[in-house]
Structures are given as structure tokens and as C-alpha cells.
N, C-alpha and C. Protein backbone atom coordinates (compact mmCIF):
# COMPACT_ATOMS: atom_id res chain seq x y z
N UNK A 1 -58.08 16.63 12.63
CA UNK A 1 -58.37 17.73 11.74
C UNK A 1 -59.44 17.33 10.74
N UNK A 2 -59.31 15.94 10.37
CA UNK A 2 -60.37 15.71 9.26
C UNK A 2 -62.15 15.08 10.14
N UNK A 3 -61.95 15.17 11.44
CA UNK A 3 -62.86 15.26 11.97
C UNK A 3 -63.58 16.64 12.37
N UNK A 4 -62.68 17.43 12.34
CA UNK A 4 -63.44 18.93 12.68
C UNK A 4 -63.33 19.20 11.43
N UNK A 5 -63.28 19.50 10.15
CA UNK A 5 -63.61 19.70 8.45
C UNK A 5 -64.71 19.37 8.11
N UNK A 6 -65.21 17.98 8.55
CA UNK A 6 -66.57 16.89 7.94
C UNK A 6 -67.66 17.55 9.24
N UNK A 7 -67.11 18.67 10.03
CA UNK A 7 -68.28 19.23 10.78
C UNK A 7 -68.60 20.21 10.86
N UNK A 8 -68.26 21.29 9.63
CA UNK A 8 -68.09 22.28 9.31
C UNK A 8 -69.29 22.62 8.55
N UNK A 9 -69.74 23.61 8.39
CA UNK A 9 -70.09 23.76 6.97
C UNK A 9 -70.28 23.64 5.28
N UNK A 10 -70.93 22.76 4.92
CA UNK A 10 -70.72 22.49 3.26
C UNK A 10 -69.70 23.28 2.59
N UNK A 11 -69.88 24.50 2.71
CA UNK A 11 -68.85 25.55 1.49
C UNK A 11 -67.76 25.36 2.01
N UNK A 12 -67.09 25.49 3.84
CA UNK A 12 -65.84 25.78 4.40
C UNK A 12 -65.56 24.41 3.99
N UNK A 13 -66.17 23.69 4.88
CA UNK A 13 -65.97 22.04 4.45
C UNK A 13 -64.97 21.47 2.96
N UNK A 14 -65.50 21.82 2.26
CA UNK A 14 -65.30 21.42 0.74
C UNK A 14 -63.60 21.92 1.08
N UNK A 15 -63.55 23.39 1.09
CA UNK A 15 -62.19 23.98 0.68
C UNK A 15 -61.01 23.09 1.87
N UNK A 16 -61.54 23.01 3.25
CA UNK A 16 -60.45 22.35 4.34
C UNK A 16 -60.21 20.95 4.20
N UNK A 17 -61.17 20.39 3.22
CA UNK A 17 -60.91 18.76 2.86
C UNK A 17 -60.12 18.80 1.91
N UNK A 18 -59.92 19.55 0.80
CA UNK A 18 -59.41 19.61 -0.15
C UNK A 18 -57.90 19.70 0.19
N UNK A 19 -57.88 21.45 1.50
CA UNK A 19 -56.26 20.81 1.35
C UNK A 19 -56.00 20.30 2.82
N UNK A 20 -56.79 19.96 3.22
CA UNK A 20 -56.21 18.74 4.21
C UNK A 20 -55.87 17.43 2.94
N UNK A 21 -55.95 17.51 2.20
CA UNK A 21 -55.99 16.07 1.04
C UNK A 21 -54.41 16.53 0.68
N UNK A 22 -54.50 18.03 0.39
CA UNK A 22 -52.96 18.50 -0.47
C UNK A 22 -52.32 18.58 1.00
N UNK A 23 -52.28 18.85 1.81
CA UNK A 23 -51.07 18.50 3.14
C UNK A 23 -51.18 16.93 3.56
N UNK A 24 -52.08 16.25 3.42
CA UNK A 24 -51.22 14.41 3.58
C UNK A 24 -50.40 13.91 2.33
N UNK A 25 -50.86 14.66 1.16
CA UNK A 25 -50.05 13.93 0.36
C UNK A 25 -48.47 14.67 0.50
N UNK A 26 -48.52 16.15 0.68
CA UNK A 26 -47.23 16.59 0.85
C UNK A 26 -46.67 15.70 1.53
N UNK A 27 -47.18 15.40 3.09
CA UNK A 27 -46.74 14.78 4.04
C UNK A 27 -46.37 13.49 3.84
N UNK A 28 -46.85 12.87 2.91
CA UNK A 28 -46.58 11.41 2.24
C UNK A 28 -45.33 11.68 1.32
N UNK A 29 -45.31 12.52 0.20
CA UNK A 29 -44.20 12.30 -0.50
C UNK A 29 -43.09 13.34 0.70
N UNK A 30 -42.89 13.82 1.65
CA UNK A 30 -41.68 14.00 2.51
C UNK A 30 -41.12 13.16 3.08
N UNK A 31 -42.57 12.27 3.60
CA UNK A 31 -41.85 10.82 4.31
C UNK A 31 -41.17 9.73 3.51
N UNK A 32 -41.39 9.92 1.96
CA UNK A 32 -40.71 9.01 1.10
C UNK A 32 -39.48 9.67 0.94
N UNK A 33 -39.66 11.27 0.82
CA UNK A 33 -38.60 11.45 0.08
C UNK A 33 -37.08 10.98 1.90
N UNK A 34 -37.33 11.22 2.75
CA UNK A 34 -37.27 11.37 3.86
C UNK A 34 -36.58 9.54 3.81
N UNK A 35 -37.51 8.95 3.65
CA UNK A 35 -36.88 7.19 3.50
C UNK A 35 -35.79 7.07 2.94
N UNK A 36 -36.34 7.86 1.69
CA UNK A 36 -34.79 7.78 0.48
C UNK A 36 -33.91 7.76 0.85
N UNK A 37 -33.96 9.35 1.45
CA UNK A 37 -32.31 10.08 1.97
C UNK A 37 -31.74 9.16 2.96
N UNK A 38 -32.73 8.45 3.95
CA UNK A 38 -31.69 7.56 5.09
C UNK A 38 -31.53 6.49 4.47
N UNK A 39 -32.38 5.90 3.66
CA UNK A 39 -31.85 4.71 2.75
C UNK A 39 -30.37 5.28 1.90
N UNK A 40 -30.11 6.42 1.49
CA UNK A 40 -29.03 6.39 0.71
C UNK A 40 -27.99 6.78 1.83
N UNK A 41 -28.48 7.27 2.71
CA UNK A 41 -27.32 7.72 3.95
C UNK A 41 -27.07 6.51 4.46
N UNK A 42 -27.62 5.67 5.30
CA UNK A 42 -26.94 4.63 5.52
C UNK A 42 -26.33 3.63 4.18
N UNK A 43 -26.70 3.43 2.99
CA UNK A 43 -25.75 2.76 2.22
C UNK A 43 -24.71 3.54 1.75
N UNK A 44 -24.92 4.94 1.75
CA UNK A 44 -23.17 5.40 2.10
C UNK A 44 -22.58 5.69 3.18
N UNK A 45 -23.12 5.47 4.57
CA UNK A 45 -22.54 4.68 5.65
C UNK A 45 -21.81 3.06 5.42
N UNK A 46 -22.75 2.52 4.37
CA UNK A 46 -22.17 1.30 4.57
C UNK A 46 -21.12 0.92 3.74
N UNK A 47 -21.37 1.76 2.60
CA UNK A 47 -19.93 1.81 1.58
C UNK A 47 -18.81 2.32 2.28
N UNK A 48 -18.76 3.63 2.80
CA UNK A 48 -17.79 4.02 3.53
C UNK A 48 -16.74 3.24 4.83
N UNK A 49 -17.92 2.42 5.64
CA UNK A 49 -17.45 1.09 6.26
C UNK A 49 -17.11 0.33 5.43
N UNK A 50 -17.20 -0.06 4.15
CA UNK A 50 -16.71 -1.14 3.74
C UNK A 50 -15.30 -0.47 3.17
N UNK A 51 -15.24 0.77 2.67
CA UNK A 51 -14.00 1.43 2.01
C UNK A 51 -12.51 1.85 3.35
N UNK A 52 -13.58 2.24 4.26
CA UNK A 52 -12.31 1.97 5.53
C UNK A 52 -11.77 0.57 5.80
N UNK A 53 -12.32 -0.32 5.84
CA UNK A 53 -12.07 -1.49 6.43
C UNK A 53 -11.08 -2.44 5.26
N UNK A 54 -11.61 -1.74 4.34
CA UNK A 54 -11.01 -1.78 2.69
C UNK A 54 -9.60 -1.32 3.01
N UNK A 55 -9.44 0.46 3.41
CA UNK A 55 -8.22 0.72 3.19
C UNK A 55 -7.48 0.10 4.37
N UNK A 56 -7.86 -0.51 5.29
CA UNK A 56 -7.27 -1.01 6.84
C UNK A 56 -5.99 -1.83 6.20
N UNK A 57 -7.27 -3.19 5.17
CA UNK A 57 -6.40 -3.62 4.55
C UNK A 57 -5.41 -3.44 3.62
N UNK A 58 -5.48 -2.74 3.09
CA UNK A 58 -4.59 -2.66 2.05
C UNK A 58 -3.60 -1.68 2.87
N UNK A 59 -3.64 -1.08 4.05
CA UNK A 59 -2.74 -0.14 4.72
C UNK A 59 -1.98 -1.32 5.80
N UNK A 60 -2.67 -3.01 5.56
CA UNK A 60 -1.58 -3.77 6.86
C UNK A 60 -0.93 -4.17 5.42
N UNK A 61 -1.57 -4.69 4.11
CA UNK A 61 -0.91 -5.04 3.12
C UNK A 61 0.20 -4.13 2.65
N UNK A 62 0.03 -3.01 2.97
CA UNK A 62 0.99 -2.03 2.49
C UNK A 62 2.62 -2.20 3.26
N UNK A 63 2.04 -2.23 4.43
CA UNK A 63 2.93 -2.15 5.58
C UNK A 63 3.70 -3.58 6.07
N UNK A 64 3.08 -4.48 5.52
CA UNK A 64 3.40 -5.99 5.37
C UNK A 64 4.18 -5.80 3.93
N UNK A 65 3.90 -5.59 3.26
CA UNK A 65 5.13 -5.39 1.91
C UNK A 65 6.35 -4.36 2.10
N UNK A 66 6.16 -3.48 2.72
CA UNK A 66 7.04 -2.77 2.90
C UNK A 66 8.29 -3.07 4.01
N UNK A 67 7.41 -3.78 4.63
CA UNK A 67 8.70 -5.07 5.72
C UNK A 67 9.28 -5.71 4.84
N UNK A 68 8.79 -6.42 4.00
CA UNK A 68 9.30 -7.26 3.30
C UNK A 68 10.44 -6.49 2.29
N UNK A 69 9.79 -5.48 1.92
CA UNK A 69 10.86 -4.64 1.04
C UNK A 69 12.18 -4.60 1.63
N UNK A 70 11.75 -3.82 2.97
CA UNK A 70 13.23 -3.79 3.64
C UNK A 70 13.75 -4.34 4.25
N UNK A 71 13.46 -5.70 4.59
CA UNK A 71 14.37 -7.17 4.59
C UNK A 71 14.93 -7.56 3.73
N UNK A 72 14.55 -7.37 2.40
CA UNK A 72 14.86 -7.86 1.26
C UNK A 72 16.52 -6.95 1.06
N UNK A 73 15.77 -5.45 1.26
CA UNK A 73 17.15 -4.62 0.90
C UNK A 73 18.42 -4.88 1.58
N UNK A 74 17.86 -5.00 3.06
CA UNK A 74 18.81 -5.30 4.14
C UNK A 74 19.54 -6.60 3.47
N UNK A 75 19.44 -7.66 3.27
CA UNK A 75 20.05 -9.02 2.94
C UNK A 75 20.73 -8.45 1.49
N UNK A 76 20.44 -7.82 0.48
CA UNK A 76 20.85 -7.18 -0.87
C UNK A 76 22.37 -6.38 0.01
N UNK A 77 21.96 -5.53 0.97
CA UNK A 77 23.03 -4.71 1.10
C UNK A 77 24.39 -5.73 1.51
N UNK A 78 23.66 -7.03 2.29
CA UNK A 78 24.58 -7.54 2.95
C UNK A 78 25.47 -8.42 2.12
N UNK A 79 24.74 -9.18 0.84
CA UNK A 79 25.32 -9.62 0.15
C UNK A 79 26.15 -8.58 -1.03
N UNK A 80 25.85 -7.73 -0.99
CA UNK A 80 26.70 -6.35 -1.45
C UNK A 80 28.07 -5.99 -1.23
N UNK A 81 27.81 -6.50 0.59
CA UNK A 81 29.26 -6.49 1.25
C UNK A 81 30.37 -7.78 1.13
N UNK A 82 29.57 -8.48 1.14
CA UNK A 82 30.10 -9.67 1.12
C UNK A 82 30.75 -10.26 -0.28
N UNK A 83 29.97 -9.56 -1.08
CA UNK A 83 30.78 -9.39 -2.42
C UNK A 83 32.02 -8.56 -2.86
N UNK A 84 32.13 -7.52 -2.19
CA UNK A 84 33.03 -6.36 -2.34
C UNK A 84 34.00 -7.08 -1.17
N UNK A 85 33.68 -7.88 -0.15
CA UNK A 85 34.85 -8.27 0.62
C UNK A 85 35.56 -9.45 -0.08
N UNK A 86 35.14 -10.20 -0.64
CA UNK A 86 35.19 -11.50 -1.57
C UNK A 86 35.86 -10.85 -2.66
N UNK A 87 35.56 -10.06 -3.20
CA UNK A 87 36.72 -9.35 -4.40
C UNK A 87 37.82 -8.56 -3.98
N UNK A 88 38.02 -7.95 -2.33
CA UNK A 88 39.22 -7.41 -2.07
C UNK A 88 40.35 -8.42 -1.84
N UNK A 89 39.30 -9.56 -1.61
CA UNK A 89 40.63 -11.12 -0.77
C UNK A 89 40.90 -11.51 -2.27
N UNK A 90 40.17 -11.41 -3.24
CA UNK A 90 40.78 -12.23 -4.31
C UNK A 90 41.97 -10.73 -4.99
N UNK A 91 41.64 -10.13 -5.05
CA UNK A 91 42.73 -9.27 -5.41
C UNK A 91 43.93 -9.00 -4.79
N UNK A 92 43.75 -9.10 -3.02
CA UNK A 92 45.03 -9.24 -2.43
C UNK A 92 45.72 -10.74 -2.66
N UNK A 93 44.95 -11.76 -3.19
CA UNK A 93 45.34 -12.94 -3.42
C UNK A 93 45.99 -13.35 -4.53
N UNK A 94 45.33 -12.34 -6.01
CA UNK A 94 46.02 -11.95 -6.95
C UNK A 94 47.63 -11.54 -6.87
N UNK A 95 47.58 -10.37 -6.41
CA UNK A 95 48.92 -9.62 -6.09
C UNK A 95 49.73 -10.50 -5.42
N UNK A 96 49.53 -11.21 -4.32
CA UNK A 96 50.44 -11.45 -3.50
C UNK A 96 51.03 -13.13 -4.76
N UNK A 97 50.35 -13.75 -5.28
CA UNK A 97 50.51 -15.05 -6.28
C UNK A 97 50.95 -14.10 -7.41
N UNK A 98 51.10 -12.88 -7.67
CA UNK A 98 51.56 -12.11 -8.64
C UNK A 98 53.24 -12.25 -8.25
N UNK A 99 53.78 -11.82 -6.86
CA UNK A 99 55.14 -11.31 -6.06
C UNK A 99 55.43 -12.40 -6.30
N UNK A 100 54.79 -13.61 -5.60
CA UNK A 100 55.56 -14.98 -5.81
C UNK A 100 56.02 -15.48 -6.92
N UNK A 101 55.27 -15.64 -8.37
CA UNK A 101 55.82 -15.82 -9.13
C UNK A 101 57.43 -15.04 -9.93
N UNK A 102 57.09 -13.49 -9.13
CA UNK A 102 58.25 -12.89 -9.46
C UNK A 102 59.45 -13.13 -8.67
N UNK A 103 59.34 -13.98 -7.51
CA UNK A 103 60.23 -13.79 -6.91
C UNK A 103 60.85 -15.44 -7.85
N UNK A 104 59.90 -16.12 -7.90
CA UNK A 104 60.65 -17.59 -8.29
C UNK A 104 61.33 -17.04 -9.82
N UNK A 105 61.03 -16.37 -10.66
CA UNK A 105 61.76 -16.22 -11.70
C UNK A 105 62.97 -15.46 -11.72
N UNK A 106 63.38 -14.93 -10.55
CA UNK A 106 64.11 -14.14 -10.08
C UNK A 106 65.38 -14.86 -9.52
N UNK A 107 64.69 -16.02 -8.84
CA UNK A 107 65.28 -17.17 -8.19
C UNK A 107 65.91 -18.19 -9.13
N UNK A 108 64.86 -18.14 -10.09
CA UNK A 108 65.72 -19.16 -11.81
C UNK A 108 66.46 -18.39 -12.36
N UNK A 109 66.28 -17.28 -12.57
CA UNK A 109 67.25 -16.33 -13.25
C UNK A 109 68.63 -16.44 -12.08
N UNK A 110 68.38 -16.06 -11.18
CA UNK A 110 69.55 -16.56 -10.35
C UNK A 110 70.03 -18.02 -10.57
N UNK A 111 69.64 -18.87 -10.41
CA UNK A 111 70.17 -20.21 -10.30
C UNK A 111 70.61 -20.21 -11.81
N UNK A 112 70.20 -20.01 -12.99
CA UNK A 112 70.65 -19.96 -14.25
C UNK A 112 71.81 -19.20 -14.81
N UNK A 113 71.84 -18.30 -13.69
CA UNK A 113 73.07 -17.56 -14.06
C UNK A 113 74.68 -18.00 -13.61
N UNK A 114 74.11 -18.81 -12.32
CA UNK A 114 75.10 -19.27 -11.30
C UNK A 114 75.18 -20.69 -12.10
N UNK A 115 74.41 -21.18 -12.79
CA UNK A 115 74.57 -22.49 -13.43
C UNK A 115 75.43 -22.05 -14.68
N UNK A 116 75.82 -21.05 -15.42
CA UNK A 116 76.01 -20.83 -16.39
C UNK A 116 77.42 -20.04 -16.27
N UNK A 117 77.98 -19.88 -14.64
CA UNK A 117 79.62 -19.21 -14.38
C UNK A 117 80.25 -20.64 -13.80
N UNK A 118 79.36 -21.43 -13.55
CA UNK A 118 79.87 -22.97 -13.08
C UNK A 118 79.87 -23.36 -13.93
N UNK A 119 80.04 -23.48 -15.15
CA UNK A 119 80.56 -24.39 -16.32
C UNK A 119 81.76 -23.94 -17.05
């Protein structure tokens, strides 16, 4: 185009150089602006890869703690039980060392009484 302009006529000439001058520069600042946008599109391609790969982790970390949570609970529940079974044996162990002692005073009171028509 800027070879058929410079072979034109002086007057036409002048005006088709001029904006052949204003359409390369358009064409220059599109191709920058044009750079920009894929320069900022791929670095928020690349943030976005880094924010998935980001949440990957923190979604095995999540899921790795949350095992752990409920192992933890599981062994809590179990020692839960094991406590409540440990306090039913000591209470039937209570009671029953409760009877015995009543029966032995029962048994002295007897023998004390029978010691006490034998004299």
C-alpha cells in the first residue's frame, strides 16, 4: 500500500501517506494492546493453575485431617466405652463388698448374741 501512495499523485499522495501513517500506528498500538491481554490471560492462566493445584492441596490436606479426626473420635468413643464399662464393674464390685460386709455383721451380731445366752 505504501508503494502504490509514493506513486500517486503529490495532492492524493500526501492525504494516503498520512493515513496509511494513522492505520500502522492504530495497528501497532492493537498489537500491544493485543500482547497485553495474552500476557495478562496467560498469567491468569497461570495463577489459576497455581490456585487449583493450591486447592488440590489443601483438599488432600483437608481430607488427610479429617481421617485423622475420625480416628481420633473413633479411639475417644472407644475409650468412652471402656470407661463406662470400668465404672459398671466397680459399682457391681461396690455393692456386692457392700452385701458382704452386711452379711459378716450379721454373722457377729449372731455369734454375739449366741455368745451372750452361753454365759
Amino acid at each position: 500500500m505504501d508503494l502504490e501512495a509514493r506513486s500517486l499523485q503529490p495532492n492524493v499522495k500526501a492525504v494516503l501517506l498520512a493515513k496509511l501513517r494513522e492505520y500502522k500506528s492504530d495497528l501497532n498500538n492493537l498489537k500491544r494492546e493485543h500482547k497485553r491481554l495474552a500476557s495478562a490471560n496467560s498469567n491468569q492462566a497461570a495463577r489459576d493453575d497455581l490456585l487449583e493445584s493450591g486447592m488440590a492441596d489443601a483438599m488432600s490436606v483437608s481430607a488427610n485431617q479429617r481421617g485423622r479426626l475420625m480416628m481420633s473420635t473413633e479411639r475417644l468413643n472407644k475409650s468412652s466405652d471402656r470407661i463406662k464399662e470400668s465404672r459398671r464393674t466397680m459399682l457391681e464390685t461396690e455393692e456386692l463388698g457392700v452385701s458382704i460386709l452386711q452379711d459378716l455383721h450379721q454373722q457377729r451380731q449372731s455369734l454375739l448374741h449366741a455368745n451372750d445366752t452361753n454365759k
